[in-house]
N, C-alpha and C. Protein backbone atom coordinates (compact mmCIF):
# COMPACT_ATOMS: atom_id res chain seq x y z
N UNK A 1 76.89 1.73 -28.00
CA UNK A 1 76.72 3.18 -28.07
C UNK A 1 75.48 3.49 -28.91
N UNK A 2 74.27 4.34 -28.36
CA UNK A 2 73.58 4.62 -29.14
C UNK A 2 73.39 6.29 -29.73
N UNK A 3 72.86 6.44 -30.66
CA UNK A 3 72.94 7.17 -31.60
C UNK A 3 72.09 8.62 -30.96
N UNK A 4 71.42 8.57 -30.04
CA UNK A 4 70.27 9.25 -29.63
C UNK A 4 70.08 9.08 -27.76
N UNK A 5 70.53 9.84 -27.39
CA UNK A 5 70.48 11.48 -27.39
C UNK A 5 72.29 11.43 -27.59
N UNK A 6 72.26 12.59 -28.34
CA UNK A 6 73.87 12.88 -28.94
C UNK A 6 74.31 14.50 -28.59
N UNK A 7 75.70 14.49 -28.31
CA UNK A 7 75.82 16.11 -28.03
C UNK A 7 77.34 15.76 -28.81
N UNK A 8 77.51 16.60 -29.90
CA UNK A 8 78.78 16.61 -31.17
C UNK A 8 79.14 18.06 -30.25
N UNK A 9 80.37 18.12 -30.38
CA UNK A 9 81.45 19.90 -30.77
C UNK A 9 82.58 19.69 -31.53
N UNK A 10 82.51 20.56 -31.97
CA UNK A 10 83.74 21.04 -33.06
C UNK A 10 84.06 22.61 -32.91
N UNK A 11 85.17 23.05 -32.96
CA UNK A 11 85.61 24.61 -32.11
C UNK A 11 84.58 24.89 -31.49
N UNK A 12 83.87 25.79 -32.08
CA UNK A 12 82.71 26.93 -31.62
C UNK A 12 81.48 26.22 -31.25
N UNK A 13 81.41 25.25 -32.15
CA UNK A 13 79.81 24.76 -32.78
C UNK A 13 79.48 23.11 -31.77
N UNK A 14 78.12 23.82 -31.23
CA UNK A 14 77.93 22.46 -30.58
C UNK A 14 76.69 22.10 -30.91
N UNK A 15 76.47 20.80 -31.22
CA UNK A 15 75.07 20.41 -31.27
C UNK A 15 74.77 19.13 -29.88
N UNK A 16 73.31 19.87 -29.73
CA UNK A 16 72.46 18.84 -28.56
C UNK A 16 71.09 18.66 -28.49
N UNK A 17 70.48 18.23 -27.81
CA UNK A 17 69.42 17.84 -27.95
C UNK A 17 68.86 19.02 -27.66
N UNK A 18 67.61 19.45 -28.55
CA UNK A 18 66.81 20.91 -28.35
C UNK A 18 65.68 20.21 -26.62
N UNK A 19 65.96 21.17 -26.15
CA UNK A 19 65.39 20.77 -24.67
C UNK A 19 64.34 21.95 -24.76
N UNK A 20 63.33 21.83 -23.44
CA UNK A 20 62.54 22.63 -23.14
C UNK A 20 63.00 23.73 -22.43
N UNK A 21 64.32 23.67 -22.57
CA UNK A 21 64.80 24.88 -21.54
C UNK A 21 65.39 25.67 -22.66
N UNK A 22 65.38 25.63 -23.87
CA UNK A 22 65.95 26.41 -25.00
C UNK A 22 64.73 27.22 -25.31
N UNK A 23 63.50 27.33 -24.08
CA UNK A 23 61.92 27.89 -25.15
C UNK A 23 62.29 29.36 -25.32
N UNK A 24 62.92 30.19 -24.12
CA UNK A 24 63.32 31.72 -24.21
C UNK A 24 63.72 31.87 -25.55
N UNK A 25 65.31 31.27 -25.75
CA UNK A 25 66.42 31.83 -26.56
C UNK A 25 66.15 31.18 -27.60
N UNK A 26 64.73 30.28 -28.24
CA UNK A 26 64.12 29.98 -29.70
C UNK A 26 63.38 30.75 -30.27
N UNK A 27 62.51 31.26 -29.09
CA UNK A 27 61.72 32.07 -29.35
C UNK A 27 61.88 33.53 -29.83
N UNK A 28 63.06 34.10 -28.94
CA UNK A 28 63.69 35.34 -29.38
C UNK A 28 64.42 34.78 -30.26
N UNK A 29 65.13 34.11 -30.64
CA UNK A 29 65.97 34.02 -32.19
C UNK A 29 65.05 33.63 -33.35
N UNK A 30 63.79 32.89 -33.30
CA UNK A 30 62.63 33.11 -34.19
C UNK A 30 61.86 34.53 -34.48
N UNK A 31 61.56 34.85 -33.47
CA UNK A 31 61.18 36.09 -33.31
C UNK A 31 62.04 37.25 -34.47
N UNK A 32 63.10 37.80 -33.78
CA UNK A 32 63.99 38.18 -34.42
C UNK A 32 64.80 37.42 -35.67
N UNK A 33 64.39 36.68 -36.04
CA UNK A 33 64.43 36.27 -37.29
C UNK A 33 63.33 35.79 -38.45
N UNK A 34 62.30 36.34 -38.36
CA UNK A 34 60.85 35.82 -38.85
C UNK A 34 60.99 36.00 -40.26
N UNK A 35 61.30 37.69 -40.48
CA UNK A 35 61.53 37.62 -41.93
C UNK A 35 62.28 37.53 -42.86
N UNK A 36 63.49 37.03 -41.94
CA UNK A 36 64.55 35.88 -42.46
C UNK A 36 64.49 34.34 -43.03
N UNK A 37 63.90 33.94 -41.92
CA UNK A 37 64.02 32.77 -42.45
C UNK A 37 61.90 32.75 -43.23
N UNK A 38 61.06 32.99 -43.06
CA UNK A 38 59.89 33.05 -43.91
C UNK A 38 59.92 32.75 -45.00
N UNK A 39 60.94 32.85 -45.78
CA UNK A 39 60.97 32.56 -47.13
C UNK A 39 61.25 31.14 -47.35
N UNK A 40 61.98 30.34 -46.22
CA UNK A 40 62.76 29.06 -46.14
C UNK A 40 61.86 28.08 -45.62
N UNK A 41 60.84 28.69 -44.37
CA UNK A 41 60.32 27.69 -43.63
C UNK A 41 59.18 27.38 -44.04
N UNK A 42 59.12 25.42 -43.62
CA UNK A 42 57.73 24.95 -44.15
C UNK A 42 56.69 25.34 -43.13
N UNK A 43 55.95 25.82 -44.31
CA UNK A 43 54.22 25.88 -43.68
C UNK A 43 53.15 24.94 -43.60
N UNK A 44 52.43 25.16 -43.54
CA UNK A 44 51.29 23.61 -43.37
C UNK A 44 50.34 23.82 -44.33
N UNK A 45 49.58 23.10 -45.47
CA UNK A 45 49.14 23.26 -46.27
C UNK A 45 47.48 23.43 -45.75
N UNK A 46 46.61 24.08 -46.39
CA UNK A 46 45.21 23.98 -46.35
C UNK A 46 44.61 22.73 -46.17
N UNK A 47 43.88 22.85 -45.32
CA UNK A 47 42.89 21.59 -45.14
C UNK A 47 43.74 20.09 -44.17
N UNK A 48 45.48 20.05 -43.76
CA UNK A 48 46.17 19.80 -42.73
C UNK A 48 46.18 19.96 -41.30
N UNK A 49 46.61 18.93 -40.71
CA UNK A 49 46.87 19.39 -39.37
C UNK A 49 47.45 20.26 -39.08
N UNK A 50 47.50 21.46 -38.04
CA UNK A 50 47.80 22.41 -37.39
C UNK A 50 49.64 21.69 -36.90
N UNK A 51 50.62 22.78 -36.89
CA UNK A 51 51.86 22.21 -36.16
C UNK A 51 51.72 22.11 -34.86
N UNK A 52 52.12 22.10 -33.94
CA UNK A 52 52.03 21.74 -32.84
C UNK A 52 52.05 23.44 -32.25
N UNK A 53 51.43 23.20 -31.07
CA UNK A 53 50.73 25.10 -30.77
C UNK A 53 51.43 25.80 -29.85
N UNK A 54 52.50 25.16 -29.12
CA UNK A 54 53.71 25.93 -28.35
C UNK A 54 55.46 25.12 -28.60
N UNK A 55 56.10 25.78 -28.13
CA UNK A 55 57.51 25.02 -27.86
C UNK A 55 57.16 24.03 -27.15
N UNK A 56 56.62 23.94 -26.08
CA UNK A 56 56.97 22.53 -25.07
C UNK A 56 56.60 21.43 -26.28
N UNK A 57 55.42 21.54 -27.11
CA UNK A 57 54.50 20.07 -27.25
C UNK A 57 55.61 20.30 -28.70
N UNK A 58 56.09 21.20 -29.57
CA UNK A 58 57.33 20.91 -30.51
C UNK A 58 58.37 20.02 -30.07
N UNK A 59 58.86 20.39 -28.80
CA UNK A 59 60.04 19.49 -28.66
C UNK A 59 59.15 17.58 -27.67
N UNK A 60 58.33 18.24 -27.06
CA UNK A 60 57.99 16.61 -27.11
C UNK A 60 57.71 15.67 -28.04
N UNK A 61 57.33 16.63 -29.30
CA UNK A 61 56.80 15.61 -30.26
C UNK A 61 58.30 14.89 -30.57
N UNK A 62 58.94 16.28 -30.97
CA UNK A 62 60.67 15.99 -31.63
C UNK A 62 61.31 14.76 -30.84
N UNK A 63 61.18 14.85 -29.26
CA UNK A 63 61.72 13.53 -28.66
C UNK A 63 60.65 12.24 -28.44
N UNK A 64 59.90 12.64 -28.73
CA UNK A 64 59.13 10.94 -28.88
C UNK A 64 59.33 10.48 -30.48
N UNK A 65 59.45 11.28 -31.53
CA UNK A 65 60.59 10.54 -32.34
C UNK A 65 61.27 10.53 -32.57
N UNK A 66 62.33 11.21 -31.53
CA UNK A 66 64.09 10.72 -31.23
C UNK A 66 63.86 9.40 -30.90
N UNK A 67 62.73 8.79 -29.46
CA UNK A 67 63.37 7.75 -29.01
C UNK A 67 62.35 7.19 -29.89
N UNK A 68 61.93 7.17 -30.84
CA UNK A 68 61.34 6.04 -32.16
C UNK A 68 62.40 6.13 -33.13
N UNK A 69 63.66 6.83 -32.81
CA UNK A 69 64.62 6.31 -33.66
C UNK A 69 64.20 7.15 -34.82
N UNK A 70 63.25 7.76 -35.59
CA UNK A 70 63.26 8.38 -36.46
C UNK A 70 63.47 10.09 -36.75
N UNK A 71 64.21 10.77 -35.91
CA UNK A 71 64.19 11.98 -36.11
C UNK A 71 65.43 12.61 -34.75
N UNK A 72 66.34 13.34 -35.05
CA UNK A 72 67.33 13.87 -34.13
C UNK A 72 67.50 15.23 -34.21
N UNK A 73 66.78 15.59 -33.40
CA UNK A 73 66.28 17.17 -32.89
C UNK A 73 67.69 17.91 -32.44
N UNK A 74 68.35 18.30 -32.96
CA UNK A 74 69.56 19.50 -32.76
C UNK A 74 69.44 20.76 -32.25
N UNK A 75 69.75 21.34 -31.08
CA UNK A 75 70.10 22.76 -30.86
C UNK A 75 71.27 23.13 -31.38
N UNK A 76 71.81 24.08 -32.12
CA UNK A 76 72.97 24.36 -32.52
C UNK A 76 72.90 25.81 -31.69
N UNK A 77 74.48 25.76 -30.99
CA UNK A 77 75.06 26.32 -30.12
C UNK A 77 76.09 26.94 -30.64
N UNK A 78 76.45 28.13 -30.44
CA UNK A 78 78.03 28.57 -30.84
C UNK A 78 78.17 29.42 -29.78
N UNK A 79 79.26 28.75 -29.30
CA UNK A 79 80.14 29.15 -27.75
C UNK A 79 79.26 29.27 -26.47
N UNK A 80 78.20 28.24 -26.75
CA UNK A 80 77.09 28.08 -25.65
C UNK A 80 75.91 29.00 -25.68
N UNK A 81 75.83 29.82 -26.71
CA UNK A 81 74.44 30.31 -26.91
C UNK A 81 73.72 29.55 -28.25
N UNK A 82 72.31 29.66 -27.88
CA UNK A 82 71.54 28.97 -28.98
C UNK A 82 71.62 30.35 -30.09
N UNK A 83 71.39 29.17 -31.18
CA UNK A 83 72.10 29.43 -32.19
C UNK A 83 70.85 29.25 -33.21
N UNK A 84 70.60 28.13 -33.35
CA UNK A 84 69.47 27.99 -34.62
C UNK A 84 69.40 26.39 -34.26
N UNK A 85 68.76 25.54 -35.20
CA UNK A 85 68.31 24.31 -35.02
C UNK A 85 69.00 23.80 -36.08
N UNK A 86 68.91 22.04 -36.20
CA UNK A 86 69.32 21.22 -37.18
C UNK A 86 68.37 19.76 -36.71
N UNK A 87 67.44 19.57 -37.72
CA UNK A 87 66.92 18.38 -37.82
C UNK A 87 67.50 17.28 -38.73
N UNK A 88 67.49 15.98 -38.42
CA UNK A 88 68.25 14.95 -38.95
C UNK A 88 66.49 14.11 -38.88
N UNK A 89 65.82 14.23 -39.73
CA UNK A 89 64.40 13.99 -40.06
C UNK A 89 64.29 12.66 -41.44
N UNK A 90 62.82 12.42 -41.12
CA UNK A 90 62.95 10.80 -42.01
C UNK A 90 63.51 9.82 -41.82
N UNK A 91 64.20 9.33 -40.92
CA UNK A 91 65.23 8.35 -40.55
C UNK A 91 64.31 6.71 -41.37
N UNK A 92 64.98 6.17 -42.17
CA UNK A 92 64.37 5.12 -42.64
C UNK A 92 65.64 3.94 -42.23
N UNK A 93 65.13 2.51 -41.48
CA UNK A 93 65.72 1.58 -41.64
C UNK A 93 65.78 0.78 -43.05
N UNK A 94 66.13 -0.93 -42.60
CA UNK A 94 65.97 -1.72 -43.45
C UNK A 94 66.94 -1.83 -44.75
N UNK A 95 66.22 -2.15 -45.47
CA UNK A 95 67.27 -1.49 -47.14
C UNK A 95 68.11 -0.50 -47.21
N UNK A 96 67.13 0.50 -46.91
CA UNK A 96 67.39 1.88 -47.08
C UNK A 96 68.63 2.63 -46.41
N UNK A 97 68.36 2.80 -45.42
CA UNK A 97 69.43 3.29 -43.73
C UNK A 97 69.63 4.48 -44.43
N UNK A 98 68.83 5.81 -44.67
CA UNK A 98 69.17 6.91 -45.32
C UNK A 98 68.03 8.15 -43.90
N UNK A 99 68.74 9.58 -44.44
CA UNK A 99 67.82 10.26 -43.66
C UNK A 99 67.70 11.50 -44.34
N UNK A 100 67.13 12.75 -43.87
CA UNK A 100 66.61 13.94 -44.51
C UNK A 100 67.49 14.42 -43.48
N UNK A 101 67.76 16.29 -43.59
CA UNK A 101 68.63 17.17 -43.23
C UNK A 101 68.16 18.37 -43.35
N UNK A 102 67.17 18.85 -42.35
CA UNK A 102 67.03 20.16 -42.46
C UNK A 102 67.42 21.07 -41.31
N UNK A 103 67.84 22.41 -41.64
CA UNK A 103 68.34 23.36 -40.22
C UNK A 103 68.17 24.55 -40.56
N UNK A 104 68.00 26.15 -39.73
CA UNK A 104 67.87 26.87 -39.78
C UNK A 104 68.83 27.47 -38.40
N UNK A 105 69.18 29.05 -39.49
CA UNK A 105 70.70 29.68 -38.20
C UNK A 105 70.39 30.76 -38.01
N UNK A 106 70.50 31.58 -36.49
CA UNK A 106 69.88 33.19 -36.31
C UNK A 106 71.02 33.69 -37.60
N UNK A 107 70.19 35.15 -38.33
CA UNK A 107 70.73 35.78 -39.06
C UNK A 107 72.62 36.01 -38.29
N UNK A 108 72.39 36.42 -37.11
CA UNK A 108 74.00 36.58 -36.86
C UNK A 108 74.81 35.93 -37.22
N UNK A 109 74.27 34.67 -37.01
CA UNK A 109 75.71 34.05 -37.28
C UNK A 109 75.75 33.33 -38.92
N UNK A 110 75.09 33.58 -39.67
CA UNK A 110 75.16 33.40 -40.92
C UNK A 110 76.46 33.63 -41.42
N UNK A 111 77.00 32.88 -42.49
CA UNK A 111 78.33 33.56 -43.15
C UNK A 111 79.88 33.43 -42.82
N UNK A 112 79.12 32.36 -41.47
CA UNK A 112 80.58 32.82 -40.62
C UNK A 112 81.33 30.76 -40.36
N UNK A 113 80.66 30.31 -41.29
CA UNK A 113 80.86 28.62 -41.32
C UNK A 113 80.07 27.94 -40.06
N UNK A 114 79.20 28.20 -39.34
CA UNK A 114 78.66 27.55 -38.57
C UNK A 114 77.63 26.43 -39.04
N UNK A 115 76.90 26.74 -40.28
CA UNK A 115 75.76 25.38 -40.57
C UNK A 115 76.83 24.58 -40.93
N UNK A 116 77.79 24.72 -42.41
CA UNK A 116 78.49 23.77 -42.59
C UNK A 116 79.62 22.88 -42.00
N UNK A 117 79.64 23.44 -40.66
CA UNK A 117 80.61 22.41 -39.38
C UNK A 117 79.35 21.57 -39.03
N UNK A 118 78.16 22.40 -38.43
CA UNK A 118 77.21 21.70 -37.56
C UNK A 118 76.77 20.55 -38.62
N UNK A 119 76.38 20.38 -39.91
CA UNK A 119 76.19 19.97 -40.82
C UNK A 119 77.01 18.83 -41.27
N UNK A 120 78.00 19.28 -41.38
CA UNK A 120 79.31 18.15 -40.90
C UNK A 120 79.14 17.08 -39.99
N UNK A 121 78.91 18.05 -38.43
CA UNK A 121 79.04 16.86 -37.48
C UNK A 121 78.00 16.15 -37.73
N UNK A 122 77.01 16.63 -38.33
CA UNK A 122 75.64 15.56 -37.94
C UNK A 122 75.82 14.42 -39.00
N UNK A 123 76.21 14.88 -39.88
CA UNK A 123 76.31 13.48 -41.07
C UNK A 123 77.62 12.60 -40.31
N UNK A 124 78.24 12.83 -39.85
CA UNK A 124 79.21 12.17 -39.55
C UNK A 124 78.64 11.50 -38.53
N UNK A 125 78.03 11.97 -37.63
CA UNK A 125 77.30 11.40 -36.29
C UNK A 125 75.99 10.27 -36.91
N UNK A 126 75.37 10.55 -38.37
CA UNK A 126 74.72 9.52 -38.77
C UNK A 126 75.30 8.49 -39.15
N UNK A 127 76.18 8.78 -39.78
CA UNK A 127 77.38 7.57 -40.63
C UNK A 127 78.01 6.50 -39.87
N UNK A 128 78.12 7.48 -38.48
CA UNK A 128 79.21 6.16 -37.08
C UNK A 128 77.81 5.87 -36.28
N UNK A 129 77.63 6.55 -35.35
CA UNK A 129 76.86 5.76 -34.45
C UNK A 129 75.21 5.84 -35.18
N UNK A 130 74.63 6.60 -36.05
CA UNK A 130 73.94 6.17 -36.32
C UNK A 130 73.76 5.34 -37.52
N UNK A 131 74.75 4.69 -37.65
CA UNK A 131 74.72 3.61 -39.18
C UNK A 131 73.60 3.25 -40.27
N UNK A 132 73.73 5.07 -40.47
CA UNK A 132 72.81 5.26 -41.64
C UNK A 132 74.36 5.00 -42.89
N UNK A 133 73.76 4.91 -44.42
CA UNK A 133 74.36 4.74 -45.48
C UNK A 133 74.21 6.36 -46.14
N UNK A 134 73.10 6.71 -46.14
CA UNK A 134 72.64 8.37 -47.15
C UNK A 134 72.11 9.16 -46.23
N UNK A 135 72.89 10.47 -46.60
CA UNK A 135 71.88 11.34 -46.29
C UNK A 135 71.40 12.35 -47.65
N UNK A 136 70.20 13.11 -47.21
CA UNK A 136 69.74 14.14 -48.37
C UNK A 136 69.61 15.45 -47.17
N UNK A 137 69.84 16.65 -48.26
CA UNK A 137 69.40 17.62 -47.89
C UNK A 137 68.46 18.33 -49.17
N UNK A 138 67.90 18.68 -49.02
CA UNK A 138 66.55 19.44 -50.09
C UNK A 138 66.26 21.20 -49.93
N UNK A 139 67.10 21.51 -50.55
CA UNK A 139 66.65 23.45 -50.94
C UNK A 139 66.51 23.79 -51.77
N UNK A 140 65.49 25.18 -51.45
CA UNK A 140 64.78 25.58 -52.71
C UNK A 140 66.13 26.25 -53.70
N UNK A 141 65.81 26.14 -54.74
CA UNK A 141 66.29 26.61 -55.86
C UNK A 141 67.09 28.13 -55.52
N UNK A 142 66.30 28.92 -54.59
CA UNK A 142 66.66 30.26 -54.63
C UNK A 142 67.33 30.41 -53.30
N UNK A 143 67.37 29.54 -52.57
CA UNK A 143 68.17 29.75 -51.13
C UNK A 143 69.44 29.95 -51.13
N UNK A 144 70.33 30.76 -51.65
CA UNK A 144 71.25 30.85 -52.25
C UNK A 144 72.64 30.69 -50.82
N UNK A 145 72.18 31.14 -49.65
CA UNK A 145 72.73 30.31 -48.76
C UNK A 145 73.26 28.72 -48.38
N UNK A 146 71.85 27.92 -48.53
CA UNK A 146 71.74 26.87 -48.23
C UNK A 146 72.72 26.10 -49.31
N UNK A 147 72.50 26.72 -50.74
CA UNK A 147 73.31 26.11 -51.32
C UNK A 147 74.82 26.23 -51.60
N UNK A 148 75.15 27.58 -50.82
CA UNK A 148 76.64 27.43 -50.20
C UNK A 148 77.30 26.22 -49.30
N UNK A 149 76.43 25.90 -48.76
CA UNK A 149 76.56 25.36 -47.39
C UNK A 149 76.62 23.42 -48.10
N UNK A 150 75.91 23.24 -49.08
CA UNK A 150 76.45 21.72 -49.87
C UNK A 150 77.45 21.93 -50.68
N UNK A 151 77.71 23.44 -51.50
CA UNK A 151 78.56 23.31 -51.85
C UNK A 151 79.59 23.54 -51.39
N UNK A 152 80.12 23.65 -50.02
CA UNK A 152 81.30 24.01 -48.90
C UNK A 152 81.59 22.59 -48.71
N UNK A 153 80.43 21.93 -48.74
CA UNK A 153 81.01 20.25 -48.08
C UNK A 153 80.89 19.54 -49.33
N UNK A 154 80.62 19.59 -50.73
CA UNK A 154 80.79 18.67 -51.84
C UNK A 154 79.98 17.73 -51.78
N UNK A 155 79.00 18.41 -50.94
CA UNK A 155 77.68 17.09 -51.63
C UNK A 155 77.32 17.04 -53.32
N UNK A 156 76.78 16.45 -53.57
CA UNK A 156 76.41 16.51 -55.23
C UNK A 156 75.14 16.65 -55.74
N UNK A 157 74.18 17.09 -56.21
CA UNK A 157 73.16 16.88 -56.49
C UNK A 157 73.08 16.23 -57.30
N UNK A 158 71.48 15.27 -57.09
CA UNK A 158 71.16 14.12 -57.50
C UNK A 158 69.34 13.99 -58.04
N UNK A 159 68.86 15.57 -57.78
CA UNK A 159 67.79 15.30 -58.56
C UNK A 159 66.86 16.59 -58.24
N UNK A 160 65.80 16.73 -59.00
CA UNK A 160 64.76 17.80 -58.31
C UNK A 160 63.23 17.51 -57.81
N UNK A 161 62.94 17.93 -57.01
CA UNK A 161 61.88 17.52 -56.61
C UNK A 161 60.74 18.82 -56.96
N UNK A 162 59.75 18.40 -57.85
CA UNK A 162 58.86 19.61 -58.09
C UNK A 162 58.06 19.65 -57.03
N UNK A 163 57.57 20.84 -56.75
CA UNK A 163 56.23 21.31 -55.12
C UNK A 163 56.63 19.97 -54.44
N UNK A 164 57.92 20.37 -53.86
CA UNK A 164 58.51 18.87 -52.78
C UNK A 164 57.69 19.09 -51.54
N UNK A 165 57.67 20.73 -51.17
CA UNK A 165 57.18 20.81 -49.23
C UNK A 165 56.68 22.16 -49.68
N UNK A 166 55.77 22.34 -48.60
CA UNK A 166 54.80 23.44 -48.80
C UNK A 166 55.45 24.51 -47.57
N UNK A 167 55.91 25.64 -48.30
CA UNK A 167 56.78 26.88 -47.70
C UNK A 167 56.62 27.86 -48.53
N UNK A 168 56.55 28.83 -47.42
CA UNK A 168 55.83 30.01 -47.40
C UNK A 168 54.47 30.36 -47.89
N UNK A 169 53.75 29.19 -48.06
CA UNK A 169 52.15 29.56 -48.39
C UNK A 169 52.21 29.04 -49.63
N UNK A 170 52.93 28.42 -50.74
CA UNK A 170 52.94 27.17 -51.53
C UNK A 170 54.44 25.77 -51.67
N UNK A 171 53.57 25.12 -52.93
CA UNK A 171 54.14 24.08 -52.68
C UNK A 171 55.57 24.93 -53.42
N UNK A 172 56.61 24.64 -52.86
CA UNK A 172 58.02 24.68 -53.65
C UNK A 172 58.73 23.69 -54.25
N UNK A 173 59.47 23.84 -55.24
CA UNK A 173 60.55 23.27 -55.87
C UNK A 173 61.39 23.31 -55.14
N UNK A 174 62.45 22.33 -54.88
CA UNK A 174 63.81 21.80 -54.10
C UNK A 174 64.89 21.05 -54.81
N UNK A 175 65.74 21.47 -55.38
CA UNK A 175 67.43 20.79 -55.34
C UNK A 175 67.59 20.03 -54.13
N UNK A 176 67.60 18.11 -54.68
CA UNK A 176 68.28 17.60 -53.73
C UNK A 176 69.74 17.16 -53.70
N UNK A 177 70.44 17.40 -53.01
CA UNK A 177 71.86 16.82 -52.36
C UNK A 177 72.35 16.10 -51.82
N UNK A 178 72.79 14.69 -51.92
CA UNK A 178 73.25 13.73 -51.03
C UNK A 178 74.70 13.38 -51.00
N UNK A 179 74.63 12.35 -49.95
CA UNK A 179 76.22 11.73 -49.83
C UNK A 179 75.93 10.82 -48.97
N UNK A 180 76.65 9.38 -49.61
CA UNK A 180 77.03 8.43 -48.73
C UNK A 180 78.28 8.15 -48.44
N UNK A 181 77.97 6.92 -46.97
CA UNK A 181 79.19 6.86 -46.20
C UNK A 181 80.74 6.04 -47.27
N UNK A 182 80.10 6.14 -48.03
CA UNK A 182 81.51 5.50 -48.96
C UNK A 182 82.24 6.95 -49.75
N UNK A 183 81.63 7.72 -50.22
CA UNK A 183 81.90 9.24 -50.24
C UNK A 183 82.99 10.01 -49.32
N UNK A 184 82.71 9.78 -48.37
CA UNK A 184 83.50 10.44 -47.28
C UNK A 184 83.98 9.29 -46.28
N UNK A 185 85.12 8.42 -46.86
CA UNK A 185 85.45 7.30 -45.92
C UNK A 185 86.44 8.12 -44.73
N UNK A 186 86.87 9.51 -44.56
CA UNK A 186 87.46 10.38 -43.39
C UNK A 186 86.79 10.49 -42.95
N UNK A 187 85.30 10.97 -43.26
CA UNK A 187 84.32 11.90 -42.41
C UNK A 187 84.04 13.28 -42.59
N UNK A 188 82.88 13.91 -42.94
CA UNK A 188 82.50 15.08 -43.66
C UNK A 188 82.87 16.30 -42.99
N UNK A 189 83.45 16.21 -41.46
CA UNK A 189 83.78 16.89 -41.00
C UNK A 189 85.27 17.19 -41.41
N UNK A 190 86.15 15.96 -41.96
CA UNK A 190 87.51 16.33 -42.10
C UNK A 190 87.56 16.76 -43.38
N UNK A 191 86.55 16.55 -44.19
CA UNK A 191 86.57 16.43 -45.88
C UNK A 191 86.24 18.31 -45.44
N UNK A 192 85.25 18.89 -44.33
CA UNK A 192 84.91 20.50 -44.53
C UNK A 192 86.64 20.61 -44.13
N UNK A 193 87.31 20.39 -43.09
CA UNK A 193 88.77 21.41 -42.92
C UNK A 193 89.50 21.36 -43.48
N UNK A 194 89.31 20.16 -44.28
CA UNK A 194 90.47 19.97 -45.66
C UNK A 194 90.56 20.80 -46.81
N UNK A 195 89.60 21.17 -47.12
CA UNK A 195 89.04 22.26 -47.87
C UNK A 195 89.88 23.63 -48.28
């Protein structure tokens, strides 16, 4: 069984591979969410490469390093509409077997437990079939959301990273959060309903 391409559900919440056929309903949920999430999302620093200049060449990049094994591009779905994204980013072998965790949710459905299921499934989906050991998630200090959402699932923080990623037009500070698979020997999904 491999780890990539993956489609998780749990009630409402489905995650799958962000396809080129999600470009409409990203675009209008970016759109309509710009000065929502602006404060959260990384920007590209001066004197850097440009991000990639439409949806199509975003998600090709995203699946040419799905199938390099380093990065698992998420559409998050609730009850079959797109929803927001979840990246499972950094994927490191070897020693290590750890990954990064970043996602973003249309304002609607904020509030209502959807990152921290989708969030759930994906660590859990790294832990079994993708036999990673750690994951991290990294938010800014003031995201006062995001940090509902580790503290709903009992991750722990484990350190700070000064000007970690460059968002909103400088470098920011980030609270990081992890958990390994010895942490949650149920699974982070049963450790959220247990709750």
């Amino acid at each position: 069984m491999t780890a990539w391409p993956a489609r998780l559900t749990s009630g409402e919440v489905t995650l799958r591979p962000l396809a080129r056929s999600d470009k409409a309903a990203w675009r209008e949920v970016r759109r309509r969410n710009a000065d929502w999430l602006r404060p959260w999302d990384a920007t590209v620093p001066p004197g850097t490469a440009a991000r990639p200049a439409s949806f199509g060449s975003l998600v090709r990049r995203l699946g040419r390093m799905a199938r390099q094994g380093t990065t698992y591009p998420f559409a998050i779905e609730v009850d079959g509409r797109f929803a927001g994204q979840l990246t499972v980013n950094n994927i490191v072998r070897g020693s290590a077997q750890f990954a990064s965790m970043g996602y973003w949710i249309d304002q609607r459905y904020a509030g209502r437990g959807i990152v921290p299921r989708a969030v759930a499934m994906a660590i859990d989906h790294c832990f079994t079939r993708g036999g990673l050991h750690r994951v991290e998630i990294c938010i800014r200090p003031e995201n006062t959301n995001s940090l509902r959402v580790v503290e709903k699932l009992g991750l722990h923080e484990v350190g700070l990273a000064p000007r970690f990623l460059h968002i909103d037009g400088a470098w920011r500070d980030h609270r990081i959060y992890a958990v390994t698979v010895e942490e949650c020997p149920e699974g982070m999904l049963a450790r959220l309903d247990g709750r």
